[in-house]
Protein backbone atom coordinates (compact mmCIF):
# COMPACT_ATOMS: atom_id res chain seq x y z
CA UNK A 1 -78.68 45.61 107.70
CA UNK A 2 -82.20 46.59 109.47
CA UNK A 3 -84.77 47.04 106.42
CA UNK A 4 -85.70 50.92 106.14
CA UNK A 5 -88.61 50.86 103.59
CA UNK A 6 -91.77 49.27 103.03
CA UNK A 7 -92.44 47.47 99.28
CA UNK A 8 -95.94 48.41 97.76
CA UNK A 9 -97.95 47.49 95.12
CA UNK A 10 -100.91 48.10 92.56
CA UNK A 11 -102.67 46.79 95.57
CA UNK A 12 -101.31 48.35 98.69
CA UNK A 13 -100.13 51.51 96.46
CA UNK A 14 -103.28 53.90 98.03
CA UNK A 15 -102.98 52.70 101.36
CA UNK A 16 -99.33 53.21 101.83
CA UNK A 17 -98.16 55.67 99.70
CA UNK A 18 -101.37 58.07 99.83
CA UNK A 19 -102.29 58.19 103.01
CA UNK A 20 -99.42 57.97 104.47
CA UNK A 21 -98.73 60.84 107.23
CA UNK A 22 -95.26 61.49 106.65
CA UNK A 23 -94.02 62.29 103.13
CA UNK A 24 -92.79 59.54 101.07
CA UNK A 25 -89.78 58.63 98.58
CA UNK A 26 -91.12 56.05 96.47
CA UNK A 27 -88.31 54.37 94.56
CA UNK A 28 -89.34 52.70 91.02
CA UNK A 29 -86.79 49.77 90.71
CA UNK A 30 -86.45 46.53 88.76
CA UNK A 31 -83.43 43.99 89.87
CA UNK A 32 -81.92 43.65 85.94
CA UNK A 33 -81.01 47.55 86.56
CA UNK A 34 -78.01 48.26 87.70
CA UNK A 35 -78.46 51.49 88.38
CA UNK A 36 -81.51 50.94 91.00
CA UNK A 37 -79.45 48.29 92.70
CA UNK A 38 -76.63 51.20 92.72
CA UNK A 39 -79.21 54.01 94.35
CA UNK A 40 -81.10 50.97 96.54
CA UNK A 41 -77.65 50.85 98.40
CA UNK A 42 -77.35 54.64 98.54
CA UNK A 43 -80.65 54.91 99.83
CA UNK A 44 -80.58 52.13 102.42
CA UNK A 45 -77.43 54.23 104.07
CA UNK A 46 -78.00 57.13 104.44
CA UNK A 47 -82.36 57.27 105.11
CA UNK A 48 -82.38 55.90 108.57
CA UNK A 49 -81.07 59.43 109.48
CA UNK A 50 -84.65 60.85 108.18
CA UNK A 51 -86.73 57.96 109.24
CA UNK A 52 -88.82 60.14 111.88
CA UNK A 53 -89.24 62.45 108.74
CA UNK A 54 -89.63 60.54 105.59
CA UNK A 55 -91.09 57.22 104.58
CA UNK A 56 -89.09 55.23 101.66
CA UNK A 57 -91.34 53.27 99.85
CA UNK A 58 -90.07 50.89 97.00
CA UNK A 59 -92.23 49.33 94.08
CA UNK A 60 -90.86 46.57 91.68
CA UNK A 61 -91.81 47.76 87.96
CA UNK A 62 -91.67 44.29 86.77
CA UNK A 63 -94.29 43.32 88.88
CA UNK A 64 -96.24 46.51 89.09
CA UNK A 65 -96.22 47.54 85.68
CA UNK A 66 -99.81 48.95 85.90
CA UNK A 67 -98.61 51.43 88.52
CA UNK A 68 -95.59 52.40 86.10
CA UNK A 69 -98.23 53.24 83.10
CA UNK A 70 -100.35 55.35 85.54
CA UNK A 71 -97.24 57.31 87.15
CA UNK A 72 -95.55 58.04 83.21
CA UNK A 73 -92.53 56.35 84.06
CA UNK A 74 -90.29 56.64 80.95
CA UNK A 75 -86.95 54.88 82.54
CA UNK A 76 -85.75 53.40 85.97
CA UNK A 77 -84.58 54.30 88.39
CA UNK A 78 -86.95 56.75 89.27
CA UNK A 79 -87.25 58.70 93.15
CA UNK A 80 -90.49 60.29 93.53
CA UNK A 81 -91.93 62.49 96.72
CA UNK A 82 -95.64 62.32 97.33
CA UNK A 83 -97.13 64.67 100.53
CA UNK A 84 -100.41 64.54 101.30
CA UNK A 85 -100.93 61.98 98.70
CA UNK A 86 -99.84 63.97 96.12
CA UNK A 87 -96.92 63.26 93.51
CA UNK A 88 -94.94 66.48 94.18
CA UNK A 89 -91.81 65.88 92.61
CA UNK A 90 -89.39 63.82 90.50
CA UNK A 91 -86.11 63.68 92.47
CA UNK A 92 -83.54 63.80 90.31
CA UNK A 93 -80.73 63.44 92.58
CA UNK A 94 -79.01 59.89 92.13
CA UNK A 95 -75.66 60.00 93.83
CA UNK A 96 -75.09 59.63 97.36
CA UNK A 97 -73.77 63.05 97.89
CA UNK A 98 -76.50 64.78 95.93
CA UNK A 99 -79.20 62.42 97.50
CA UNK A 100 -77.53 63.79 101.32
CA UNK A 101 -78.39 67.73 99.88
CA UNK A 102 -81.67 67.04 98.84
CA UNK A 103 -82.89 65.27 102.03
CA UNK A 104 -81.12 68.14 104.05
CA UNK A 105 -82.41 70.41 102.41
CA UNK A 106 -86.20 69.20 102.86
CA UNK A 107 -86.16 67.12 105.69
């Protein structure tokens, strides 16, 4: 399957999540969770539908835990959108079919 995110960092965090032009879904996974594996997959299907509209942006929390302390994460997974570099909202919306609605809905 063709990749249909970009991974950032503590690092890379400003440049690609930030500035970015389109708004972005930044994921907050670690592998030991099941559950982010579970909404990875979910994600991976059905974004390339909104790839003209949204950019998916995944961070490890393992290996970015500084980025987890300055965004209040409390539990994994967590979807977040960010417009004009701007943490807008906690997506709550996990399954597949609830997931579908909420990109319909704003993309």
């Amino acid at each position: 399957m063709e990749k249909t995110y970009l991974t950032a960092t503590a690092e890379t965090f400003n440049a690609i999540v930030l500035q970015a032009r389109l708004p972005v879904l930044v994921d907050f996974w670690a592998p030991w969770c099941a559950p982010c594996l579970a909404l990875g997959r979910v994600i991976e299907q059905i974004i390339p539908e909104y790839a003209d509209k949204v950019l998916v942006v995944k961070i490890n929390a393992d290996e970015n835990p500084e980025l987890c302390e300055q965004h209040g994460l409390k539990g994994l997974p967590r979807l977040s959108l960010y417009r004009d570099g701007k943490e807008v909202e906690i997506i709550e919306e996990r399954t597949r079919a609830r997931l579908e609605h909420y990109l319909e809905s704003h993309f």
